[in-house]
Protein backbone atom coordinates (compact mmCIF):
# COMPACT_ATOMS: atom_id res chain seq x y z
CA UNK A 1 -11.27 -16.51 -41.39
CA UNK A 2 -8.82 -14.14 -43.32
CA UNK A 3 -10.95 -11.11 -43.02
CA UNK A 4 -11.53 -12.28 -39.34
CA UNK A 5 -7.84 -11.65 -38.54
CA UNK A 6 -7.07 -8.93 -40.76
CA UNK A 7 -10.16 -7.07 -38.37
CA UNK A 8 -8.93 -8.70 -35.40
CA UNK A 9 -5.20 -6.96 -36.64
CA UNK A 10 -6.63 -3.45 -38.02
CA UNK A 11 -7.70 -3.11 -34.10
CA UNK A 12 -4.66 -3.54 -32.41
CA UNK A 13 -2.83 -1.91 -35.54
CA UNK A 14 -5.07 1.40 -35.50
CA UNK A 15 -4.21 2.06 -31.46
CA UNK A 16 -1.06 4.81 -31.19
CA UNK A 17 2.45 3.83 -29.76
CA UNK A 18 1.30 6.66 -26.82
CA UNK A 19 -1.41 4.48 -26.10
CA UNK A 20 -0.24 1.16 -25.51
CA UNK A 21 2.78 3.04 -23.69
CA UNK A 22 0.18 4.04 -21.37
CA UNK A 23 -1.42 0.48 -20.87
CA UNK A 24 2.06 -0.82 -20.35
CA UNK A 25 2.01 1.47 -17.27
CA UNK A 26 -0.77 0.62 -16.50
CA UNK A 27 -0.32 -2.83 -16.27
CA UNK A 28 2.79 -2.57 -14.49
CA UNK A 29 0.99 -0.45 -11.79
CA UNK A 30 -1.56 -3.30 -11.79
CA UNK A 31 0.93 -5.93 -11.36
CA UNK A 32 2.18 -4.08 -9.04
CA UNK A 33 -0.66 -3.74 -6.69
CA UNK A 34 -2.05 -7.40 -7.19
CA UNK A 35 0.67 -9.22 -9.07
CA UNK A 36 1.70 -11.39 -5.95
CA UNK A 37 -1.69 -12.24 -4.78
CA UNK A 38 -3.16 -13.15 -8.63
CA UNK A 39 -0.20 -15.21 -8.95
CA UNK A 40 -0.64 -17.34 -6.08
CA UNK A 41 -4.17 -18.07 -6.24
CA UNK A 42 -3.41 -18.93 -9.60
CA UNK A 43 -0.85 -21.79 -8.22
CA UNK A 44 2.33 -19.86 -9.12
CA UNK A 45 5.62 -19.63 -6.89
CA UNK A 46 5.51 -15.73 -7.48
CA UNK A 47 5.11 -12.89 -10.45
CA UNK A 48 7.02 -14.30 -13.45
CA UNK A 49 9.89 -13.27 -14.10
CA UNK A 50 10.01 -12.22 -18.21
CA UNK A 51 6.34 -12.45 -18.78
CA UNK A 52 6.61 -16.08 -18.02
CA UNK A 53 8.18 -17.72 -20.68
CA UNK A 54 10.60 -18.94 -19.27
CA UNK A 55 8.45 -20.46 -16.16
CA UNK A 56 6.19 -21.71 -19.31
CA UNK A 57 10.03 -23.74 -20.27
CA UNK A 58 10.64 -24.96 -17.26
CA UNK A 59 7.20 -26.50 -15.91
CA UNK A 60 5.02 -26.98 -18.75
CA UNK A 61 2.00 -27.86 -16.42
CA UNK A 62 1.72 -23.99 -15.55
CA UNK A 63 1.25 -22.77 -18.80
CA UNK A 64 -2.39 -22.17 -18.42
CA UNK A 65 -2.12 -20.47 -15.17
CA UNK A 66 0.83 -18.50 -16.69
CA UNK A 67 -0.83 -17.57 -20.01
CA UNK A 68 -4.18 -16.65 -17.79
CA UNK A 69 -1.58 -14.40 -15.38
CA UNK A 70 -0.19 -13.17 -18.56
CA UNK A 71 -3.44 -11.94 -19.90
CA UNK A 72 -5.12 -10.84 -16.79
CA UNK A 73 -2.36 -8.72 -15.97
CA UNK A 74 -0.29 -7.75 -19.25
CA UNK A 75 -2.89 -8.26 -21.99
CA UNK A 76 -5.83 -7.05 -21.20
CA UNK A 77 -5.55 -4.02 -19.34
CA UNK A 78 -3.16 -2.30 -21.94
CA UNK A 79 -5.84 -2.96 -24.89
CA UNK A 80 -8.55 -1.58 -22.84
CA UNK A 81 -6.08 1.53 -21.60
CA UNK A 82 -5.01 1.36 -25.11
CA UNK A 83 -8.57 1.85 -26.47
CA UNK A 84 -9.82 4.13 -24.08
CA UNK A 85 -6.82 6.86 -25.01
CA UNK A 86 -6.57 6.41 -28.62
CA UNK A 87 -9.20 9.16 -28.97
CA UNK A 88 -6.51 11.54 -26.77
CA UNK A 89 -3.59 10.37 -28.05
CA UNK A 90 -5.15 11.06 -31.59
CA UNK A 91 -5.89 14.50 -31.20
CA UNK A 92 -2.51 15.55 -28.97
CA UNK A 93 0.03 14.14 -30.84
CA UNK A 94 -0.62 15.80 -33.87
CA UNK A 95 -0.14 19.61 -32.34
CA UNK A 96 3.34 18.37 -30.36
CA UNK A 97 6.60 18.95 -32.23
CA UNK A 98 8.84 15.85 -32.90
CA UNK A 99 11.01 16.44 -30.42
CA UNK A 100 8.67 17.00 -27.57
CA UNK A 101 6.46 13.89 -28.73
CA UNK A 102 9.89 11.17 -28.45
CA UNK A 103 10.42 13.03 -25.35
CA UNK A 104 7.24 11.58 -24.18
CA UNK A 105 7.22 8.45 -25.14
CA UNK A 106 10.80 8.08 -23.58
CA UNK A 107 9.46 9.11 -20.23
CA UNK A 108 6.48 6.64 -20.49
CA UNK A 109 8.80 4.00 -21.82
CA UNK A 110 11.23 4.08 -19.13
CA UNK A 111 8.39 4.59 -16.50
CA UNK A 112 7.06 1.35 -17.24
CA UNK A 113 10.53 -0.09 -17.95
CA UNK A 114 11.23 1.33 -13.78
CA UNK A 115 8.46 0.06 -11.97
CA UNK A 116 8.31 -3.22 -13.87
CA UNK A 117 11.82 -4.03 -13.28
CA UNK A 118 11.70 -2.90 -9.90
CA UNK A 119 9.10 -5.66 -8.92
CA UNK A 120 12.31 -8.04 -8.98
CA UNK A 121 16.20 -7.85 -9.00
CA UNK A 122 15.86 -10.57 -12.22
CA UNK A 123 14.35 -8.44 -13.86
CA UNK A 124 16.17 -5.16 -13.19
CA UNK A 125 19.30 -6.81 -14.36
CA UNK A 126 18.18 -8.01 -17.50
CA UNK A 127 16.75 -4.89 -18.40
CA UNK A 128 20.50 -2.95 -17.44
CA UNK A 129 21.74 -6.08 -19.63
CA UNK A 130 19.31 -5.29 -22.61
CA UNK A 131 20.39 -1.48 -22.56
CA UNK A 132 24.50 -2.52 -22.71
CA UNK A 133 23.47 -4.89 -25.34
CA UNK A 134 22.02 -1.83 -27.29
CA UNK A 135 24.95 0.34 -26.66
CA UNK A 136 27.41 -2.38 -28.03
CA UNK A 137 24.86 -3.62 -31.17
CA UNK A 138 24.92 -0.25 -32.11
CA UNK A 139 28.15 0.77 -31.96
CA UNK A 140 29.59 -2.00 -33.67
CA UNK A 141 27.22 -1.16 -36.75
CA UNK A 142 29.33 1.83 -37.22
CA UNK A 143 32.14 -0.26 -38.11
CA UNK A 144 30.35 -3.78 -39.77
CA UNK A 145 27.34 -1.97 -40.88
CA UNK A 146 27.48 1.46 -41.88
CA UNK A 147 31.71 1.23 -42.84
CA UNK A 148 31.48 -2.30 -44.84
CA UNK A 149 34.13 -3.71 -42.42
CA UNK A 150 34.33 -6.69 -40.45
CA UNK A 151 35.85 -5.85 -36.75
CA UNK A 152 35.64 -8.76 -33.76
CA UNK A 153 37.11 -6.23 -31.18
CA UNK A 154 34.26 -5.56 -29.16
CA UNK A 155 35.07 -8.05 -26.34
CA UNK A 156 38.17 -5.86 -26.20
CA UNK A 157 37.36 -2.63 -26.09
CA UNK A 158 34.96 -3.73 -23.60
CA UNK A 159 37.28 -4.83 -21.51
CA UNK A 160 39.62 -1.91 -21.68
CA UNK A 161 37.05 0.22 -20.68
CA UNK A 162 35.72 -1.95 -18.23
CA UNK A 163 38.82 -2.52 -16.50
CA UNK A 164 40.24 1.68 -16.52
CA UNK A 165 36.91 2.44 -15.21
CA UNK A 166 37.09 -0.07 -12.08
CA UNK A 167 40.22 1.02 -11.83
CA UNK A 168 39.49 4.13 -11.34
CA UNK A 169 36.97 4.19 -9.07
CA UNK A 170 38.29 1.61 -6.72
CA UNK A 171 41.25 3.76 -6.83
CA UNK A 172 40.13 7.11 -5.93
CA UNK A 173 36.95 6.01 -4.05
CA UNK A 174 37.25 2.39 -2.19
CA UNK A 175 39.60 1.34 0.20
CA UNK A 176 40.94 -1.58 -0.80
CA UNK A 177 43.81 -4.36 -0.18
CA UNK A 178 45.62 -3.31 -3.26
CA UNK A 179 45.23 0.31 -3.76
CA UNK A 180 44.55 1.21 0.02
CA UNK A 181 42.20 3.65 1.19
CA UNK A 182 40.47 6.26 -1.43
CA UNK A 183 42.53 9.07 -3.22
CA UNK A 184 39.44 11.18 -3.11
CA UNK A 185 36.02 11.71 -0.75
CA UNK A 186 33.66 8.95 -1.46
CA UNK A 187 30.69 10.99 -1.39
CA UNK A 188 31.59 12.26 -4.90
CA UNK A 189 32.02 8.96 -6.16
CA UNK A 190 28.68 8.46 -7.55
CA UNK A 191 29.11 12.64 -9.45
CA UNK A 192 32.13 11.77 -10.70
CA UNK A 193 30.64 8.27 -11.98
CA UNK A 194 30.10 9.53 -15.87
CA UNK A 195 33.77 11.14 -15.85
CA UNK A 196 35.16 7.74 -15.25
CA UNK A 197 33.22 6.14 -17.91
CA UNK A 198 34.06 8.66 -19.95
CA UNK A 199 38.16 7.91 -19.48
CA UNK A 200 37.18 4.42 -19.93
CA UNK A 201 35.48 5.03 -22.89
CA UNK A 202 38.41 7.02 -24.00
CA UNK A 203 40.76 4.40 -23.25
CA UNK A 204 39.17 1.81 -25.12
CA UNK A 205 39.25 4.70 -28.21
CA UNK A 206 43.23 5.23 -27.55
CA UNK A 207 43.04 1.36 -27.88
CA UNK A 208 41.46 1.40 -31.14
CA UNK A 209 43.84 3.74 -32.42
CA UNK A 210 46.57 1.56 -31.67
CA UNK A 211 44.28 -1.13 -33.98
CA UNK A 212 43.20 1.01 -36.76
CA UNK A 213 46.84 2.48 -37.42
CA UNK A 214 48.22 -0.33 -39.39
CA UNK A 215 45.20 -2.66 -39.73
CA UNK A 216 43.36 0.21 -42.22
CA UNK A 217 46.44 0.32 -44.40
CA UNK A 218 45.15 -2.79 -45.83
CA UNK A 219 42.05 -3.72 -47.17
CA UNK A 220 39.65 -6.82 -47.08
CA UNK A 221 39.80 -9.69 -44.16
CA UNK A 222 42.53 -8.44 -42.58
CA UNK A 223 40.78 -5.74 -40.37
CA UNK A 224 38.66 -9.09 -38.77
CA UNK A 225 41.83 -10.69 -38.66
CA UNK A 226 44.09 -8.00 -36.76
CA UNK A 227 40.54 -7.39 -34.31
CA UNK A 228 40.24 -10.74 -33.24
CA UNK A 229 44.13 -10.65 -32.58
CA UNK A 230 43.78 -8.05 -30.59
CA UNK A 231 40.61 -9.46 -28.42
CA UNK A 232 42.90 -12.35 -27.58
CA UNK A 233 46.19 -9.82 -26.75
CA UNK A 234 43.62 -7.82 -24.61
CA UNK A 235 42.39 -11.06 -22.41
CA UNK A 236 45.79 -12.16 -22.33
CA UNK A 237 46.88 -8.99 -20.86
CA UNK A 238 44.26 -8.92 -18.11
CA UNK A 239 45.14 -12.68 -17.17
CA UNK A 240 48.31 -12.13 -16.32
CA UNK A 241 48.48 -8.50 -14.72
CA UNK A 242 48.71 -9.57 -10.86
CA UNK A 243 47.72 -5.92 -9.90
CA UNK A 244 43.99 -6.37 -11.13
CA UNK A 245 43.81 -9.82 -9.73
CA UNK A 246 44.69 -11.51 -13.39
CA UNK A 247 42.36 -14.65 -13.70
CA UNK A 248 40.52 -14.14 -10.88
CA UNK A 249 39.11 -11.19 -11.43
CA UNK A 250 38.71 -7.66 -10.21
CA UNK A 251 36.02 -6.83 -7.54
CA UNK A 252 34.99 -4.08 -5.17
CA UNK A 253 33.75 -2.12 -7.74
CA UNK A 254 30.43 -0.14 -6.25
CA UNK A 255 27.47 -0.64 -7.84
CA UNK A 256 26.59 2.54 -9.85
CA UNK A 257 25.29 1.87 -12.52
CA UNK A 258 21.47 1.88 -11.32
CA UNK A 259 19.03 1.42 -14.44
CA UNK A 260 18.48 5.48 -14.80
CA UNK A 261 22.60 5.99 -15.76
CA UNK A 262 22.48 2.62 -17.67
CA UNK A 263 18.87 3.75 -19.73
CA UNK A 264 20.53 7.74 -19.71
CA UNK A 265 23.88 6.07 -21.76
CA UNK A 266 21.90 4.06 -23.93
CA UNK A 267 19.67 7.22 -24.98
CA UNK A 268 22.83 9.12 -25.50
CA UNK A 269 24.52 6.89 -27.69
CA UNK A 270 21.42 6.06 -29.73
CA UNK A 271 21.52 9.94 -30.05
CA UNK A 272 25.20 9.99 -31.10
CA UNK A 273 25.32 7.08 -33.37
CA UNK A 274 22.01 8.45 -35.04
CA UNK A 275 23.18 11.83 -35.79
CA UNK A 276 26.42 10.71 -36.88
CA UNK A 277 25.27 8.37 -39.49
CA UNK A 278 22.88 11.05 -40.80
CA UNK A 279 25.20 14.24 -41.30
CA UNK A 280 28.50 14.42 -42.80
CA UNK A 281 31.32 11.69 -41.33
CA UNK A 282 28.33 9.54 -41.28
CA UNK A 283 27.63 9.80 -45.52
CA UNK A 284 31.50 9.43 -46.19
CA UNK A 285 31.10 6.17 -43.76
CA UNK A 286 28.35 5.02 -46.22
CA UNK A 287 30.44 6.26 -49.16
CA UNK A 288 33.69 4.42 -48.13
CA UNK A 289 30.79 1.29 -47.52
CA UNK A 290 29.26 1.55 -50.94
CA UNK A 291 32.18 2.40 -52.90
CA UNK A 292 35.90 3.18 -51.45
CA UNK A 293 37.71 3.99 -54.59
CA UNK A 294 35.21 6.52 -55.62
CA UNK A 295 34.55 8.03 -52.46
CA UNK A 296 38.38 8.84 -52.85
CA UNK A 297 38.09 10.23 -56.51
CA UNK A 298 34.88 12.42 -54.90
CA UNK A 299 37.55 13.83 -52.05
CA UNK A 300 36.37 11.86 -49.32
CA UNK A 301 38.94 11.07 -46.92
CA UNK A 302 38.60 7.65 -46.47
CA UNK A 303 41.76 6.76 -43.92
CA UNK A 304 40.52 9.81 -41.63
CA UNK A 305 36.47 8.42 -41.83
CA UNK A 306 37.11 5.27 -41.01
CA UNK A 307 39.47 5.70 -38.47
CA UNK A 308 37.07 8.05 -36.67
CA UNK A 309 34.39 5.66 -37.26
CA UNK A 310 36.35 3.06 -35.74
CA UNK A 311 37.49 5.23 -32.58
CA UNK A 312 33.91 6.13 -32.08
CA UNK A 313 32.65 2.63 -32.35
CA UNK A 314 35.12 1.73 -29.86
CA UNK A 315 34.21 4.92 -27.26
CA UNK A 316 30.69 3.40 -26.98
CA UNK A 317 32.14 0.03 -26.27
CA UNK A 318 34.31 0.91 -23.65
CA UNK A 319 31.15 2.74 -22.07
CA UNK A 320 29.22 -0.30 -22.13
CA UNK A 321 32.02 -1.90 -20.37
CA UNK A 322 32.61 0.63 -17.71
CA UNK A 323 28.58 -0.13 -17.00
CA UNK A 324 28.66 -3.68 -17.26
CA UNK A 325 31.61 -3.36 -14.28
CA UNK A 326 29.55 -1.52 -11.94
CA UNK A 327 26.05 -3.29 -12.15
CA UNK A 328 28.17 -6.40 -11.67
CA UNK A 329 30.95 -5.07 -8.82
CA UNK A 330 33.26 -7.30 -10.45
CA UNK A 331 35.04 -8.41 -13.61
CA UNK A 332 36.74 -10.95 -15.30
CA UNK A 333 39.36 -11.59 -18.13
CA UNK A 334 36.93 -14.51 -19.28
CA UNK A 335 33.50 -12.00 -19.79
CA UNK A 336 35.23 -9.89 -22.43
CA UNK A 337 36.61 -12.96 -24.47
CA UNK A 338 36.12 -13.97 -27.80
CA UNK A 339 32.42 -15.05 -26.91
CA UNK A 340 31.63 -11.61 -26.00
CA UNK A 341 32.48 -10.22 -29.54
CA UNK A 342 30.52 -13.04 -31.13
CA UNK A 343 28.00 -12.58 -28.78
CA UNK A 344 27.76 -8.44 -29.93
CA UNK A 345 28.05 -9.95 -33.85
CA UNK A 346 25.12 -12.14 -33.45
CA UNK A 347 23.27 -9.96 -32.29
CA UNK A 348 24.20 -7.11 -35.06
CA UNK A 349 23.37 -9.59 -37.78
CA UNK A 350 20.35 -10.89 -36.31
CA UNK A 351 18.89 -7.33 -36.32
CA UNK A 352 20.49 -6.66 -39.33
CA UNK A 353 23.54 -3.94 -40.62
CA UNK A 354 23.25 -0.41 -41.63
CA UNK A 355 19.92 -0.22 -38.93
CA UNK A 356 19.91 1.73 -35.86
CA UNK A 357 16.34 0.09 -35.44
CA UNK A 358 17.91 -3.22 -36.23
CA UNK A 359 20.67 -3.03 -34.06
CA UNK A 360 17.76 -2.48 -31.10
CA UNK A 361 15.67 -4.94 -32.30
CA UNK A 362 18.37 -7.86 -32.09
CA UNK A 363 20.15 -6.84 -29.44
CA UNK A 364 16.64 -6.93 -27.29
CA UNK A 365 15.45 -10.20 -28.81
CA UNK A 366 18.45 -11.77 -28.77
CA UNK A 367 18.89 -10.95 -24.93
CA UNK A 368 15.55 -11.63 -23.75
CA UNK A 369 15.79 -15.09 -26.31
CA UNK A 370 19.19 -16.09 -23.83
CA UNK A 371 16.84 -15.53 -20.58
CA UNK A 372 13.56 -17.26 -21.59
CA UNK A 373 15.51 -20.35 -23.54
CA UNK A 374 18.09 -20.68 -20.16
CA UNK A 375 15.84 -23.25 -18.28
CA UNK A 376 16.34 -25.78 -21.41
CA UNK A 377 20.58 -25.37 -20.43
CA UNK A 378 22.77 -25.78 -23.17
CA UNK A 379 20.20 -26.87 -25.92
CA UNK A 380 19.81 -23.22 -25.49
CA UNK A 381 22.99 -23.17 -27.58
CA UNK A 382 21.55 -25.22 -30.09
CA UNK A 383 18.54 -23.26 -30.39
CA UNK A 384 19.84 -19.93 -30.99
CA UNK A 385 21.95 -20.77 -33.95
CA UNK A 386 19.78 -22.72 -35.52
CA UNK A 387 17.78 -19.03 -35.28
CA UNK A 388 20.83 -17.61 -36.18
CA UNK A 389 21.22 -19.77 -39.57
CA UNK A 390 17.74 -19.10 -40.63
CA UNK A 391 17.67 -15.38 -39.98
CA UNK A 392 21.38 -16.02 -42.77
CA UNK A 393 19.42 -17.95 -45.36
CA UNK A 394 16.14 -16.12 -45.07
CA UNK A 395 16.93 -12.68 -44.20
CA UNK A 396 20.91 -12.28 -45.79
CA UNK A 397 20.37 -8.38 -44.09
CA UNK A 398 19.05 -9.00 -40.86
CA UNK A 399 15.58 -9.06 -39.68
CA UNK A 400 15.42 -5.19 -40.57
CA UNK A 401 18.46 -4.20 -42.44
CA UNK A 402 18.93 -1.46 -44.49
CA UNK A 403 15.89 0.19 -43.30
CA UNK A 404 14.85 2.47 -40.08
CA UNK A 405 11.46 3.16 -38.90
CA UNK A 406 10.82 6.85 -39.69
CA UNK A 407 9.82 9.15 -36.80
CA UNK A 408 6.06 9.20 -37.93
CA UNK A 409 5.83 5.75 -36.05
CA UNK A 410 4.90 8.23 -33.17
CA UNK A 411 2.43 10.07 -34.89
CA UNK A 412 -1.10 7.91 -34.86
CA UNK A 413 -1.86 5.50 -37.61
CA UNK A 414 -4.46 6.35 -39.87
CA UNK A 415 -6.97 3.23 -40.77
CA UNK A 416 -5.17 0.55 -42.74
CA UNK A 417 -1.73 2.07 -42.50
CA UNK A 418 1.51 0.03 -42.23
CA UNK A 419 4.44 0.87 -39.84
CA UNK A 420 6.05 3.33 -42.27
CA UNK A 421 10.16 2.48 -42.96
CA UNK A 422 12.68 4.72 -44.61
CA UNK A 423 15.89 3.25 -46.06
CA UNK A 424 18.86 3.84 -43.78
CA UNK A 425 21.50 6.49 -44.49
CA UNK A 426 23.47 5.67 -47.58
């Protein structure tokens, strides 16, 4: 039996990430064609959703037609594509340079990611949700991971950004009962869409500066402490400014933020985070982590890296909040609350700290975990933690903390070969 699965294992585990990139296409495009007409012979309402999971909660007398759906469909087609191009995928990859092979398998991933969400508006917005949640899991590692500190503001500087960006936008390109008709043409509204999430970003930095002034003259708790304080001041704020509709909300924001701007931000700030971490501010954030008081005997500026750590952590969250407000067309004080930095938290330590892989791995499984559990309600909430806990006790670093899967993960596996993992940037 053992050396039946470890051959059953060395077969999938021997097939090339370019491979079963190209199966997932595949399948989508399959799905695509017959999807509707498998699913209802097979006594389903229509394609599932998330792979059906979450149809497999909520009626468990269709989880044999789901899991058949599931393999017809998902399963088998990307082995077999997966098979039949290992022999190609083997013999290109090799000659391409790093950069060009990523390239690749971005393009692949996100054409599959495109046509699969595509099939339904469910979908598409959980996958727009999934990228945010990378952008803020990320981000925030700067700060709890890769720093040592302890910050709760995320829910904040998601909301600053969030709200200047709708602002701005409804401002200069919306007519509206508050700020009356647009400043500027409308047409350029969607070109001048990453400029506005840019000043939000900004604004949630400025915001962070205002945090980071007296909050890193201490040391310890008290950086948690003043953060929280401030997620509170910043919903507080919101609630009671008349001008964006306080407790009700803002609205009329247009709906820019299509899934190639939200997948293009993600990318970027993946790209920023990573190359940060790995050059200079990035090893004096690791150095203030590992030791603070001799970081500052070895000349390391410690106030001016982790303030810049902490205004960059906060850029990225404002971004994500400038997105979040124009794939929903409208906010509210209550999204950006305390939950919300818990929320970003959770998902940081479920992936685990001082991991750019980590911080995609749990912000993905913890959003697609929210979707699939929702049918059983609130013991949803009961669920999750439970997770949470175990991850804690089992796991004190997160699923993969401390640790990044090196860029030969691309390259093809040779017989027997792990998943190779280098330790993250100290």
């Amino acid at each position: 039996m053992k050396a039946l699965l470890h051959k059953i294992r060395s077969q999938f585990a021997g097939i090339p990430l370019l491979s079963w990139l190209l199966g997932a296409l595949v399948a989508v495009v399959i799905e695509y064609l017959v999807g509707d007409t498998l699913a209802l012979m097979l006594g389903l309402a229509g394609i599932p959703a998330i792979f059906g999971l979450s149809t497999m909660l909520a009626k468990p007398l269709l989880i044999p037609s789901t899991m058949l759906y599931v393999l017809l469909i998902y399963l088998l087609p990307a082995y077999v594509v997966g098979r039949m191009t290992r022999p190609l995928a083997e013999s290109l990859l090799p000659k391409l340079p790093p950069w060009l092979s990523l390239l690749i398998h971005l393009l692949l991933l996100y054409a599959a990611l495109h046509l699969w969400s595509n099939l339904d508006d469910y979908r598409l917005l959980v996958v727009k949700f999934i990228c945010i949640a990378i952008i803020l899991t990320t981000s925030l590692n700067l700060v709890n991971g890769y720093m040592g500190e302890f910050s709760c503001a995320h829910g904040g500087f998601m909301a600053v950004g969030a709200y200047v960006s709708s602002i701005l936008t409804v401002w200069w390109f919306v007519y509206d009962d508050v700020f009356g008709p647009p400043v500027l043409p409308p047409v350029l509204g969607p070109f001048m869409f990453p400029l506005v999430l840019i000043i939000g970003g900004l604004a949630s930095a400025l915001a962070a500066l205002l945090v980071a002034i007296p909050s890193f003259r201490t040391r310890g708790d008290y950086l948690g402490v003043i953060t929280l304080a401030f997620t509170f001041i910043v919903k507080s704020l919101f609630e009671n400014l008349e001008v964006v509709g306080g407790p009700r909300g803002f609205m009329n924001q247009p709906k820019w933020a299509g899934l190639p701007w939200t997948f293009a931000w993600m990318l970027a700030c993946l790209f920023v985070i990573y190359n940060y971490v790995n050059f200079t501010l990035g090893k004096g954030t690791c150095a203030v982590r590992d030791d603070e008081t001799a970081a500052e005997v070895m000349t390391v500026n410690t106030r001016r890296i982790k303030v810049v750590a902490f205004l960059t952590s906060a850029f990225w969250a404002g971004i994500a909040g400038g997105l979040f407000a124009h794939i929903m067309g409208y906010i509210n004080p209550g999204t950006f609350g305390v939950i919300k930095s818990v929320e970003s938290l959770a998902m940081l330590y479920l992936g685990g700290l001082s991991s750019i892989t980590g911080s995609i791995f749990g912000a993905v499984l913890y959003q697609l975990l929210s979707e699939v559990l929702r049918p059983l309600g609130m013991v949803k909430w009961i669920i999750i933690p439970l997770l949470l806990l175990g991850v804690m006790l089992f796991r004190p670093r997160g699923l993969i903390g401390f640790r990044e899967i090196s860029f030969e993960f691309l390259r093809p596996k040779k017989e027997g070969k792990e998943v190779e993992y280098a330790p993250a940037s100290d």
